[in-house]
ModelCIF file with pLDDT and N, C-alpha, C, O atoms, coordinates in Angstrom:
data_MODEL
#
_entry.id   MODEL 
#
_entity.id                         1 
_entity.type                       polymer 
_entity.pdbx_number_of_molecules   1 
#
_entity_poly.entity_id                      1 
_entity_poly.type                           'polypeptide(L)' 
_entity_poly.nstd_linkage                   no 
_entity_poly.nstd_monomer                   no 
_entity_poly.pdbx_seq_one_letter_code       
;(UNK)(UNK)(UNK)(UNK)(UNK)(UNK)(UNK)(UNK)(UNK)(UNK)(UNK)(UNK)(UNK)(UNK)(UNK)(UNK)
(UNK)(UNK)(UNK)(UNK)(UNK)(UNK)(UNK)(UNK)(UNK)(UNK)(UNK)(UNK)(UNK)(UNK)(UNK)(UNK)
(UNK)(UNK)(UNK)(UNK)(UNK)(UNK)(UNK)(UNK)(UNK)(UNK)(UNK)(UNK)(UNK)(UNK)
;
_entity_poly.pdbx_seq_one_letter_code_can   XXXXXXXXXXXXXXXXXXXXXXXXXXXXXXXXXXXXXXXXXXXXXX 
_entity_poly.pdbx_strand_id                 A 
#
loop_
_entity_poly_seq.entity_id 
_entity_poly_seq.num 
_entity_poly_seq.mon_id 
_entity_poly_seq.hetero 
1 1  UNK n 
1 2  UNK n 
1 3  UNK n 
1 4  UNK n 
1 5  UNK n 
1 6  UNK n 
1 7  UNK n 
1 8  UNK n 
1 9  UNK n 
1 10 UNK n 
1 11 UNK n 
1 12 UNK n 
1 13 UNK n 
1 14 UNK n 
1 15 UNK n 
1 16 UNK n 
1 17 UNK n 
1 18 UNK n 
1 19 UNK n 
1 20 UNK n 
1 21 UNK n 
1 22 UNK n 
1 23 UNK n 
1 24 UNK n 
1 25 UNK n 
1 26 UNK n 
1 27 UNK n 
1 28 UNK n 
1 29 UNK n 
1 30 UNK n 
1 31 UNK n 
1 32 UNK n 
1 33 UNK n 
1 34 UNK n 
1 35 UNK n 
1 36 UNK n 
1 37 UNK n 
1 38 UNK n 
1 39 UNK n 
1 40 UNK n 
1 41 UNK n 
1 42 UNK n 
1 43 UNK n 
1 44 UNK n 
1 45 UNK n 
1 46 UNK n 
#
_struct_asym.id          A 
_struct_asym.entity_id   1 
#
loop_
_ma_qa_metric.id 
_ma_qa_metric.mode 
_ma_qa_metric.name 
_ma_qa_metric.software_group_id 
_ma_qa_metric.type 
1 global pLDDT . pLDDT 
2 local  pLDDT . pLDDT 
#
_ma_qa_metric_global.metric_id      1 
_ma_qa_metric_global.metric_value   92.57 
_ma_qa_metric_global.model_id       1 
_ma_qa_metric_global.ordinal_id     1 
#
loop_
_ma_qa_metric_local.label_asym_id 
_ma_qa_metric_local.label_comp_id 
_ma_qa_metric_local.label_seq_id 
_ma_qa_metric_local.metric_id 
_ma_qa_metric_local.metric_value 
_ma_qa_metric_local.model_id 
_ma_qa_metric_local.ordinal_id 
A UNK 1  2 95.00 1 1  
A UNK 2  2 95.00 1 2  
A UNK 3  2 92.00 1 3  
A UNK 4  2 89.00 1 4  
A UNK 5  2 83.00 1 5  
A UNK 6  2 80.00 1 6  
A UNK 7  2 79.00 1 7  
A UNK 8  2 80.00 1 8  
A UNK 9  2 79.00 1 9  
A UNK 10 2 87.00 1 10 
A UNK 11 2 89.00 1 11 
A UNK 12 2 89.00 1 12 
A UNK 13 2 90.00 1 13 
A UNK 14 2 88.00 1 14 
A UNK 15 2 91.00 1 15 
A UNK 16 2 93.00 1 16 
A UNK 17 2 92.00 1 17 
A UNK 18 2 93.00 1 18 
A UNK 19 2 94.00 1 19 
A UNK 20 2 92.00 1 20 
A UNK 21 2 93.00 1 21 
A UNK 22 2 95.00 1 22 
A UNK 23 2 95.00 1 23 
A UNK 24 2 97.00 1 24 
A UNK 25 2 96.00 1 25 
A UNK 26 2 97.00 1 26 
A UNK 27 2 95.00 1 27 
A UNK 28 2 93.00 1 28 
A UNK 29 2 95.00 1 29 
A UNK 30 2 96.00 1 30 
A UNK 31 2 97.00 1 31 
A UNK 32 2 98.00 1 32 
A UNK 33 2 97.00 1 33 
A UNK 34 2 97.00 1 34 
A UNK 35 2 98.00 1 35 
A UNK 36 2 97.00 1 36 
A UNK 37 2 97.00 1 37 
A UNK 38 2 96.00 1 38 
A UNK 39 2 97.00 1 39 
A UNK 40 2 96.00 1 40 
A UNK 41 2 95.00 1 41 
A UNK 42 2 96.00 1 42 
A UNK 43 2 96.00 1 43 
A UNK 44 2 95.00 1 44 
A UNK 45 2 94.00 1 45 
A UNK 46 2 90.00 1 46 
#
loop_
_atom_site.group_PDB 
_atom_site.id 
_atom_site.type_symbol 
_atom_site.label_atom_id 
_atom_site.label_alt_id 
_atom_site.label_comp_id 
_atom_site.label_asym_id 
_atom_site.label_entity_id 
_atom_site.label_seq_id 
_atom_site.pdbx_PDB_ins_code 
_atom_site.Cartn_x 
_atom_site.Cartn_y 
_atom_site.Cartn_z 
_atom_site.occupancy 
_atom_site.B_iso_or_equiv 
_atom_site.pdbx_formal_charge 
_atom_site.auth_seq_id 
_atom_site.auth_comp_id 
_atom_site.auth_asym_id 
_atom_site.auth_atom_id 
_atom_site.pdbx_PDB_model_num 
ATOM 1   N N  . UNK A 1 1  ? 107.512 96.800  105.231 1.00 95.00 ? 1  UNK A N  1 
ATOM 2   C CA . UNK A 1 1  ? 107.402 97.810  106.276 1.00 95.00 ? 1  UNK A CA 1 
ATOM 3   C C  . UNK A 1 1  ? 106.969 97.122  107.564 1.00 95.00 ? 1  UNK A C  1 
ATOM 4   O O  . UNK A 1 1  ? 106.029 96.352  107.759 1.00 95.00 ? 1  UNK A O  1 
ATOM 5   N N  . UNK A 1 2  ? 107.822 97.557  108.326 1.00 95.00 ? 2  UNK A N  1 
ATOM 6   C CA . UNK A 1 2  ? 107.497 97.082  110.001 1.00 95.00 ? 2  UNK A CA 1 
ATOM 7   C C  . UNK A 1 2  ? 107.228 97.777  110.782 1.00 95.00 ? 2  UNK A C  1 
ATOM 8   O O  . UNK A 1 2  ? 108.081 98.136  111.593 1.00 95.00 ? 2  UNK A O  1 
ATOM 9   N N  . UNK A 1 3  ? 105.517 98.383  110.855 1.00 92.00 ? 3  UNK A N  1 
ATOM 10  C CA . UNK A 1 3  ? 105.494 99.274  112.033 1.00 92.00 ? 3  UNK A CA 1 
ATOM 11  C C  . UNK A 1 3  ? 105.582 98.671  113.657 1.00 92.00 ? 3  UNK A C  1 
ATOM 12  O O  . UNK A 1 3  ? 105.189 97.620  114.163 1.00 92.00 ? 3  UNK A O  1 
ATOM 13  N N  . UNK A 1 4  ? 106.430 100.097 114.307 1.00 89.00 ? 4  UNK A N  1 
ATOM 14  C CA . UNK A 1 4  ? 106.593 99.838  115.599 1.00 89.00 ? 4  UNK A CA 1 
ATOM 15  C C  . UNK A 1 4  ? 105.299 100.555 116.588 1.00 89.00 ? 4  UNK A C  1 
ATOM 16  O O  . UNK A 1 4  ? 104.906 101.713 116.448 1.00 89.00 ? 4  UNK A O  1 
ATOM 17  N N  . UNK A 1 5  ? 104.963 99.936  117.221 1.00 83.00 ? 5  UNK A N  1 
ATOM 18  C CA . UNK A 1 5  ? 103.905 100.847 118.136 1.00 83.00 ? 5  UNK A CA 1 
ATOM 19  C C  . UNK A 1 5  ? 104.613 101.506 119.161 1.00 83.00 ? 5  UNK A C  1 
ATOM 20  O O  . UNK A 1 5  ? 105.431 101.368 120.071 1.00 83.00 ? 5  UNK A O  1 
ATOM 21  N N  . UNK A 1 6  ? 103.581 102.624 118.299 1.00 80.00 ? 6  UNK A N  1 
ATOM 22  C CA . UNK A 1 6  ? 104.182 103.802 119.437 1.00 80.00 ? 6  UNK A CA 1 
ATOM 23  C C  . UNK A 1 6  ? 102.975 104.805 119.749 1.00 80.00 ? 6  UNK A C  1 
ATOM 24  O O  . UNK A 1 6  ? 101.888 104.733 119.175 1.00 80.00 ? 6  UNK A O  1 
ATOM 25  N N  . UNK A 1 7  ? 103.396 106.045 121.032 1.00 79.00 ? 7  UNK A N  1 
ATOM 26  C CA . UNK A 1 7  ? 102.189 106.815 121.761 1.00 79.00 ? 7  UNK A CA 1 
ATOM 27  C C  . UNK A 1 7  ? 101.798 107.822 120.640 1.00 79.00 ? 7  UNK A C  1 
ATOM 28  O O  . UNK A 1 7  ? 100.622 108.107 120.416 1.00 79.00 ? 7  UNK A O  1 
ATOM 29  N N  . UNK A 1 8  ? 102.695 108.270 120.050 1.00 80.00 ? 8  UNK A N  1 
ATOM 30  C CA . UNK A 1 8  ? 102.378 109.693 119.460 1.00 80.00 ? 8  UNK A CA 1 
ATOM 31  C C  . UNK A 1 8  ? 102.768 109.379 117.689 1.00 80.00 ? 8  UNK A C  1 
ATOM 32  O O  . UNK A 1 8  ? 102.865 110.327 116.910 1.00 80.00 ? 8  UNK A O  1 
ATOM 33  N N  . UNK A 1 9  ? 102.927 108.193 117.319 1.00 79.00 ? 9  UNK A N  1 
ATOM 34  C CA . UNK A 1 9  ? 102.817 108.595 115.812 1.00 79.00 ? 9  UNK A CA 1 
ATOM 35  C C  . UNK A 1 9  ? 102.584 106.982 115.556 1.00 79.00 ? 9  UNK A C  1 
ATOM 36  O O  . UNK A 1 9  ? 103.057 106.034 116.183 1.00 79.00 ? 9  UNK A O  1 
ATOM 37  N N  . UNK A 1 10 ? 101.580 106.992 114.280 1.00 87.00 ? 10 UNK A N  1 
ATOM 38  C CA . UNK A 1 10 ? 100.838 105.920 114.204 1.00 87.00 ? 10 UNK A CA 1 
ATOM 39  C C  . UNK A 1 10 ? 101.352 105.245 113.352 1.00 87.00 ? 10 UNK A C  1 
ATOM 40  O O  . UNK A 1 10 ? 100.624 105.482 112.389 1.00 87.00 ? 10 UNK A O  1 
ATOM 41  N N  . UNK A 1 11 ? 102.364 104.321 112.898 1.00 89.00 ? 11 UNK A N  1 
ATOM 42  C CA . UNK A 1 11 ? 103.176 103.307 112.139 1.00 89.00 ? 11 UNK A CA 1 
ATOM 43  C C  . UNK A 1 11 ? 102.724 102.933 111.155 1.00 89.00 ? 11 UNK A C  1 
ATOM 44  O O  . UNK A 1 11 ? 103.062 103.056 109.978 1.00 89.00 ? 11 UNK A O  1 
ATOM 45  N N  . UNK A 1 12 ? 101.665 102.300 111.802 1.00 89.00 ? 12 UNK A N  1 
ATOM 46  C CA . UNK A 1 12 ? 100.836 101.376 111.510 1.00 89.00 ? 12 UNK A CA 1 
ATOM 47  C C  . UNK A 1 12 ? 100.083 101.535 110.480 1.00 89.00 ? 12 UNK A C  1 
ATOM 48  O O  . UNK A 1 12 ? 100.063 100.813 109.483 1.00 89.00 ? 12 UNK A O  1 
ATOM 49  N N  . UNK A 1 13 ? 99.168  102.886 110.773 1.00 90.00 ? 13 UNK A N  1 
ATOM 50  C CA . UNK A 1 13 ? 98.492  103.130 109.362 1.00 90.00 ? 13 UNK A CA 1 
ATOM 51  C C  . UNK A 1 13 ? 99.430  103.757 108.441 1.00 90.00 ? 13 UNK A C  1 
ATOM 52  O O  . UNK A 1 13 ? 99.243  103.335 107.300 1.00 90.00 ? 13 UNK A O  1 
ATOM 53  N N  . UNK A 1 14 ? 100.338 104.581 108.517 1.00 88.00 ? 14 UNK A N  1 
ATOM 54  C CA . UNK A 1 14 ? 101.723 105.029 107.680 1.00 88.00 ? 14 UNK A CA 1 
ATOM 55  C C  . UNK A 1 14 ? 101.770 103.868 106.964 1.00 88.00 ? 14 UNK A C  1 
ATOM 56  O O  . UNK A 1 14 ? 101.641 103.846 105.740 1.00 88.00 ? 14 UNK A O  1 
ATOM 57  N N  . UNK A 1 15 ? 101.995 102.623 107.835 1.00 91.00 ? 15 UNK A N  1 
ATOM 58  C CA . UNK A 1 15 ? 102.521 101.697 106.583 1.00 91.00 ? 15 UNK A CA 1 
ATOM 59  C C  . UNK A 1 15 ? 101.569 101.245 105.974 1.00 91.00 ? 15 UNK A C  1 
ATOM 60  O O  . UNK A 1 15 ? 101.750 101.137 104.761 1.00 91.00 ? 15 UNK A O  1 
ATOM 61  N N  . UNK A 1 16 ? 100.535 100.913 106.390 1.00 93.00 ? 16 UNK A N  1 
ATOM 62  C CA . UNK A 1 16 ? 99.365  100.760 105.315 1.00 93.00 ? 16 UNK A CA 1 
ATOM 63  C C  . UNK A 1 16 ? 98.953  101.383 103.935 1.00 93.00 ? 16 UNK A C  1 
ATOM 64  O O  . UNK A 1 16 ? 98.496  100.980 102.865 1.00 93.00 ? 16 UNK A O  1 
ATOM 65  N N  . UNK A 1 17 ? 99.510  103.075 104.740 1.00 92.00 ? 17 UNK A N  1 
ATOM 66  C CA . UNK A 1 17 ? 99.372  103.725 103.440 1.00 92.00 ? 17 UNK A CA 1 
ATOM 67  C C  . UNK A 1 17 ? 100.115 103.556 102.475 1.00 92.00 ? 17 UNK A C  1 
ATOM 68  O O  . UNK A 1 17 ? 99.607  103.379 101.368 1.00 92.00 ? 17 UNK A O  1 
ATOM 69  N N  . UNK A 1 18 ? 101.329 103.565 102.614 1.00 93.00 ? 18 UNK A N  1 
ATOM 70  C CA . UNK A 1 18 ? 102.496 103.144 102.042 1.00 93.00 ? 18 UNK A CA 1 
ATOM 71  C C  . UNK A 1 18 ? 102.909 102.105 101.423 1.00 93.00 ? 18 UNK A C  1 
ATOM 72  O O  . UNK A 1 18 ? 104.012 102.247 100.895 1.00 93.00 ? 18 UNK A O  1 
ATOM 73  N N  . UNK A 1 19 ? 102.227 100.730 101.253 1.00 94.00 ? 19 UNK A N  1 
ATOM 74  C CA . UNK A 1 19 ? 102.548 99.619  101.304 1.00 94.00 ? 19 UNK A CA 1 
ATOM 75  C C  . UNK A 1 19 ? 102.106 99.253  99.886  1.00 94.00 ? 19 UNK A C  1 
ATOM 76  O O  . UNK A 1 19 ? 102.818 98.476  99.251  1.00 94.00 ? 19 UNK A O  1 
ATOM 77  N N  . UNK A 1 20 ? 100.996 99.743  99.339  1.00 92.00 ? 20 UNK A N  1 
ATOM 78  C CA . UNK A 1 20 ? 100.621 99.768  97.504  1.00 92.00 ? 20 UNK A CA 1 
ATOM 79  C C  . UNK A 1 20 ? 102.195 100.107 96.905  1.00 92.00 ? 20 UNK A C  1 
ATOM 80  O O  . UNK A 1 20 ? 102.997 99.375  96.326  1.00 92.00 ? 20 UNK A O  1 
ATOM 81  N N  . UNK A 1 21 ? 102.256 101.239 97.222  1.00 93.00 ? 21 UNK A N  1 
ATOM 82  C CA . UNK A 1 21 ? 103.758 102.080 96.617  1.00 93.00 ? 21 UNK A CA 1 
ATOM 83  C C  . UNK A 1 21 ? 104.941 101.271 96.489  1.00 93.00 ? 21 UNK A C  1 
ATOM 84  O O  . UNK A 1 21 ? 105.543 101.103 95.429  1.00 93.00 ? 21 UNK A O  1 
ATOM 85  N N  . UNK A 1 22 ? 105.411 100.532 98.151  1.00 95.00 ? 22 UNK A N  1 
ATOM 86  C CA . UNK A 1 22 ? 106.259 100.052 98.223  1.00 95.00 ? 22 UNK A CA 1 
ATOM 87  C C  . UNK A 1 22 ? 106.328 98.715  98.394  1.00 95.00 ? 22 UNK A C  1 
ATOM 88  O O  . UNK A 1 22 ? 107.502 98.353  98.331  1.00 95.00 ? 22 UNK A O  1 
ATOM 89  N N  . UNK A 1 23 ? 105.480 97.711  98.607  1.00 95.00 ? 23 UNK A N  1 
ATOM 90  C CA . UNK A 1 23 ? 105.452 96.619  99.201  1.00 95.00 ? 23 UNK A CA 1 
ATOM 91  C C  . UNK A 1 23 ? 104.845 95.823  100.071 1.00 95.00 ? 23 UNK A C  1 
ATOM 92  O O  . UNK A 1 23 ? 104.061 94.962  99.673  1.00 95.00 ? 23 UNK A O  1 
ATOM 93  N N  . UNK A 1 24 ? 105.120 95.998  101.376 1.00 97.00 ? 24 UNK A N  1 
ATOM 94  C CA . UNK A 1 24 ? 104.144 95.410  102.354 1.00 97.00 ? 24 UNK A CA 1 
ATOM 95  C C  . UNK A 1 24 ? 104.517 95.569  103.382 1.00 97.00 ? 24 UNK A C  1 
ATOM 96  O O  . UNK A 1 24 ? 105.665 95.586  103.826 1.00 97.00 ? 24 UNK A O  1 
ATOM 97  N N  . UNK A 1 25 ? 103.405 95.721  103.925 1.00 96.00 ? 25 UNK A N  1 
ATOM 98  C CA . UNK A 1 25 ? 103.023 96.480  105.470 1.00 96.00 ? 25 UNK A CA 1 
ATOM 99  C C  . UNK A 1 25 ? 102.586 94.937  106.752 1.00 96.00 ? 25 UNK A C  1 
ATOM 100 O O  . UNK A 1 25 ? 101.520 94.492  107.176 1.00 96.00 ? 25 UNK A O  1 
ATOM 101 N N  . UNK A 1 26 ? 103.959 94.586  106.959 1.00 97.00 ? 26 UNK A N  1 
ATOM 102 C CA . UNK A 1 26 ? 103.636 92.995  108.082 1.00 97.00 ? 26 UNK A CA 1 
ATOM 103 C C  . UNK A 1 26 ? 102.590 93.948  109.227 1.00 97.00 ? 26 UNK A C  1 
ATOM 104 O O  . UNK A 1 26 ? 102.569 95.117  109.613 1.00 97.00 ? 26 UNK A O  1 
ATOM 105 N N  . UNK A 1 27 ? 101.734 92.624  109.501 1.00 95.00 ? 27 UNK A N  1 
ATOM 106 C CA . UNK A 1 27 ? 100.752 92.906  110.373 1.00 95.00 ? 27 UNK A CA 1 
ATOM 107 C C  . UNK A 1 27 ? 100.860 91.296  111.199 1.00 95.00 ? 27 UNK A C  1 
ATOM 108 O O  . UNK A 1 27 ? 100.588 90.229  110.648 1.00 95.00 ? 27 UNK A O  1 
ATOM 109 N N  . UNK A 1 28 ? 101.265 91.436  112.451 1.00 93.00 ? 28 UNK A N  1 
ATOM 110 C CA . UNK A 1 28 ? 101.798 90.691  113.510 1.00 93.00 ? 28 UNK A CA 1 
ATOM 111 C C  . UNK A 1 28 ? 101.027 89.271  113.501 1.00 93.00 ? 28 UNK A C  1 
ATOM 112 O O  . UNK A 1 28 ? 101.518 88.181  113.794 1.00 93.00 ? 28 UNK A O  1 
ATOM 113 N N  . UNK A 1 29 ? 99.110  89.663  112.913 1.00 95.00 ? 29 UNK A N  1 
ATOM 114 C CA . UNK A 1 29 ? 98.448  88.749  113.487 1.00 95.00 ? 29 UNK A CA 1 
ATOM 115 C C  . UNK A 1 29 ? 98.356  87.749  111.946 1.00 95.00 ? 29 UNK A C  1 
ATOM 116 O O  . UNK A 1 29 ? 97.621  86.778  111.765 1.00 95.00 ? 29 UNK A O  1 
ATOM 117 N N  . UNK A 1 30 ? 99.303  88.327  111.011 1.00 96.00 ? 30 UNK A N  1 
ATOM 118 C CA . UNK A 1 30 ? 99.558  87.471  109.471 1.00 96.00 ? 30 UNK A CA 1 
ATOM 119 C C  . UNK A 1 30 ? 100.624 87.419  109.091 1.00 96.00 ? 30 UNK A C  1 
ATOM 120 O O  . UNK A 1 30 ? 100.992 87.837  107.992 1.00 96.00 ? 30 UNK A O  1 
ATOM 121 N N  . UNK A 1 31 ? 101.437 86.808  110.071 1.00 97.00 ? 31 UNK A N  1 
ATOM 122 C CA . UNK A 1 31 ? 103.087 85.944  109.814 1.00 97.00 ? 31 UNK A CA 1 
ATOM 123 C C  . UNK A 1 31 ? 102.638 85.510  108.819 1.00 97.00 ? 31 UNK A C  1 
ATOM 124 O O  . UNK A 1 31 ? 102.865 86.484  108.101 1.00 97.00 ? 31 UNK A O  1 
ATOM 125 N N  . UNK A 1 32 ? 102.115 84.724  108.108 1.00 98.00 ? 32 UNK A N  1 
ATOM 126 C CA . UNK A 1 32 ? 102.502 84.119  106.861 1.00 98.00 ? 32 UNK A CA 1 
ATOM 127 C C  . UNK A 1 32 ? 102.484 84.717  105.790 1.00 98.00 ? 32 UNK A C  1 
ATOM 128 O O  . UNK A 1 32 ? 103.179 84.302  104.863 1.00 98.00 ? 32 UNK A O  1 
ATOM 129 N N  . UNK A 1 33 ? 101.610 85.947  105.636 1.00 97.00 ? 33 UNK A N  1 
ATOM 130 C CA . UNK A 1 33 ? 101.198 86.847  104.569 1.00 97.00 ? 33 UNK A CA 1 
ATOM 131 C C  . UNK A 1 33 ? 102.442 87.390  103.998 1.00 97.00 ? 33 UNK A C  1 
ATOM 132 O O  . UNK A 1 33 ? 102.750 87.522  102.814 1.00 97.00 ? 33 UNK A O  1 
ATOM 133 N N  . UNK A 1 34 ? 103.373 87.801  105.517 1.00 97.00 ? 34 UNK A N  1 
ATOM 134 C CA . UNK A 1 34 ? 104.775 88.346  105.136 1.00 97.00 ? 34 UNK A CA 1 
ATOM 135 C C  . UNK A 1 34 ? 106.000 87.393  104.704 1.00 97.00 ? 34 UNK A C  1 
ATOM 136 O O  . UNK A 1 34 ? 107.040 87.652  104.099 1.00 97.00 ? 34 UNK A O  1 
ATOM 137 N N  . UNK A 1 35 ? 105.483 86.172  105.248 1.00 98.00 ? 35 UNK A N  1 
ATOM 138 C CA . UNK A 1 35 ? 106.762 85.219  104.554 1.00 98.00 ? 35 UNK A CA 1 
ATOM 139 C C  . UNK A 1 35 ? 106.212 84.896  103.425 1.00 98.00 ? 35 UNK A C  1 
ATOM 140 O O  . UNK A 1 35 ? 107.118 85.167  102.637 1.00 98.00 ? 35 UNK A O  1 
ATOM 141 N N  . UNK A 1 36 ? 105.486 84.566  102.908 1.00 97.00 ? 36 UNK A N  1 
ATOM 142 C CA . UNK A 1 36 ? 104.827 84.582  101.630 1.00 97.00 ? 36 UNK A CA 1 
ATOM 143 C C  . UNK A 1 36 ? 104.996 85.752  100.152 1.00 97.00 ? 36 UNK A C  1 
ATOM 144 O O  . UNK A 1 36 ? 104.801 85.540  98.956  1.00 97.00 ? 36 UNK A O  1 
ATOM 145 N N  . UNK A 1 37 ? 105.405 86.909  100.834 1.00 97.00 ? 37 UNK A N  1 
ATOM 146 C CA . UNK A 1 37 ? 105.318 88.001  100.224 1.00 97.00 ? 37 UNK A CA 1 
ATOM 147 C C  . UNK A 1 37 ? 106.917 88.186  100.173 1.00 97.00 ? 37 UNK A C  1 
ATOM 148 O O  . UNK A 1 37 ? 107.594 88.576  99.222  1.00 97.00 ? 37 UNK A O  1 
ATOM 149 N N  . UNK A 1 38 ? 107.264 87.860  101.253 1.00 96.00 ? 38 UNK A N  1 
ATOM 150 C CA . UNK A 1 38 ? 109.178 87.812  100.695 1.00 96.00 ? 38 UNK A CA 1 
ATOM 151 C C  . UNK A 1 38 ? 109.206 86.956  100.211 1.00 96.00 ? 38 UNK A C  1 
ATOM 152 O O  . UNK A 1 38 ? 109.706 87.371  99.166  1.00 96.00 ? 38 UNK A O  1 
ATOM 153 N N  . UNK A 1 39 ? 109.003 85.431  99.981  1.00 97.00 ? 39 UNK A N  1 
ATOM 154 C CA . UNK A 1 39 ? 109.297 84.532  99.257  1.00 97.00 ? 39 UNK A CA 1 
ATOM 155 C C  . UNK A 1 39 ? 109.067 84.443  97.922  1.00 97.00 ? 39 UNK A C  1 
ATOM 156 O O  . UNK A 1 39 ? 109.604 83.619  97.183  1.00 97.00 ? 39 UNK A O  1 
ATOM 157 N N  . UNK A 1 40 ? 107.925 85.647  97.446  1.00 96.00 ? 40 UNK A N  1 
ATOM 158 C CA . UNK A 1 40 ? 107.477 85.557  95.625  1.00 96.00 ? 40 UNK A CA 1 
ATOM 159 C C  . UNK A 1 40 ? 108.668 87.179  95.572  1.00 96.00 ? 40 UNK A C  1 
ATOM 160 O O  . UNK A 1 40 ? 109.261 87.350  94.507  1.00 96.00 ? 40 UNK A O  1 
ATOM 161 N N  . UNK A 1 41 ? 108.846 87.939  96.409  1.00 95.00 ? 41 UNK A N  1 
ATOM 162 C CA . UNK A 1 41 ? 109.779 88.674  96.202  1.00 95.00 ? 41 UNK A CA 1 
ATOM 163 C C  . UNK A 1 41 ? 111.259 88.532  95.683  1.00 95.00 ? 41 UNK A C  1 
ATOM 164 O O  . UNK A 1 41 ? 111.881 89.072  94.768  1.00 95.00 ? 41 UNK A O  1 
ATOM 165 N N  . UNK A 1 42 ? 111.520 87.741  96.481  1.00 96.00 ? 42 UNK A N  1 
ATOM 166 C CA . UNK A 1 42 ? 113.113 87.004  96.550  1.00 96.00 ? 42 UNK A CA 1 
ATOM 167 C C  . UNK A 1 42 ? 113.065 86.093  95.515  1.00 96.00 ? 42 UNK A C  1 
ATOM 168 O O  . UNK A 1 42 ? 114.018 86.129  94.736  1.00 96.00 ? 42 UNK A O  1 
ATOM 169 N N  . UNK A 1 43 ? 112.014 85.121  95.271  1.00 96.00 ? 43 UNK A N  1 
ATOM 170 C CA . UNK A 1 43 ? 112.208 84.128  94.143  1.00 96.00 ? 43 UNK A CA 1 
ATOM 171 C C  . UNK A 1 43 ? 112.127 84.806  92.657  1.00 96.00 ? 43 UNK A C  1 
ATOM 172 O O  . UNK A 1 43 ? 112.929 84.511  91.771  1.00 96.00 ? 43 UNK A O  1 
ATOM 173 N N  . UNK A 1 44 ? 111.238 85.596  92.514  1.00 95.00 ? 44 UNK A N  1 
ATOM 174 C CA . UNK A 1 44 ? 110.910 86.493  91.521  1.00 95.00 ? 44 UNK A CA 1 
ATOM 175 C C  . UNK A 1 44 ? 111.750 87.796  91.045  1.00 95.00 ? 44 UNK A C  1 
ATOM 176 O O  . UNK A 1 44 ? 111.578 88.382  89.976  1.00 95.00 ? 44 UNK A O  1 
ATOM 177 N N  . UNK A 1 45 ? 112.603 88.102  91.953  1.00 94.00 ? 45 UNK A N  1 
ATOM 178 C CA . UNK A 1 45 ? 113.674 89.292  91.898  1.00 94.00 ? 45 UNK A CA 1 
ATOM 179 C C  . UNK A 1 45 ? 112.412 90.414  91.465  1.00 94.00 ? 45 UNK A C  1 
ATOM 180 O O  . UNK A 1 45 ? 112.249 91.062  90.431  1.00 94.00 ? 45 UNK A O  1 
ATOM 181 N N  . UNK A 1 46 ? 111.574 90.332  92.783  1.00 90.00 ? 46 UNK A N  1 
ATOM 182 C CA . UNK A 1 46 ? 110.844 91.662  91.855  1.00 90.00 ? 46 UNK A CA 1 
ATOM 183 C C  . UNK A 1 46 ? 111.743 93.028  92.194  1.00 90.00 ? 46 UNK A C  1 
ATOM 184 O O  . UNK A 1 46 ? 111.449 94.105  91.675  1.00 90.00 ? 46 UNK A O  1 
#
């Protein structure tokens, strides 16, 4: 999940919430967390 910032609806925590359920919620200031997290994804066929 890639939230976009925006004025009137909050992405951000949406994807947070969301991100147990589905996966992961990139957070700008942890590029690696997200290449890391596609890479056991993709290698792993989860």
């Amino acid at each position: 999940l890639v939230p976009i910032a925006r004025t009137y609806d909050n992405q951000e925590k949406r994807g947070r919430l969301w991100e147990e359920r589905l996966g992961l919620c990139h957070r700008p200031e942890e590029p690696e967390r997200s290449v890391r997290w596609m890479s056991a994804t993709l290698a792993e066929r989860q």
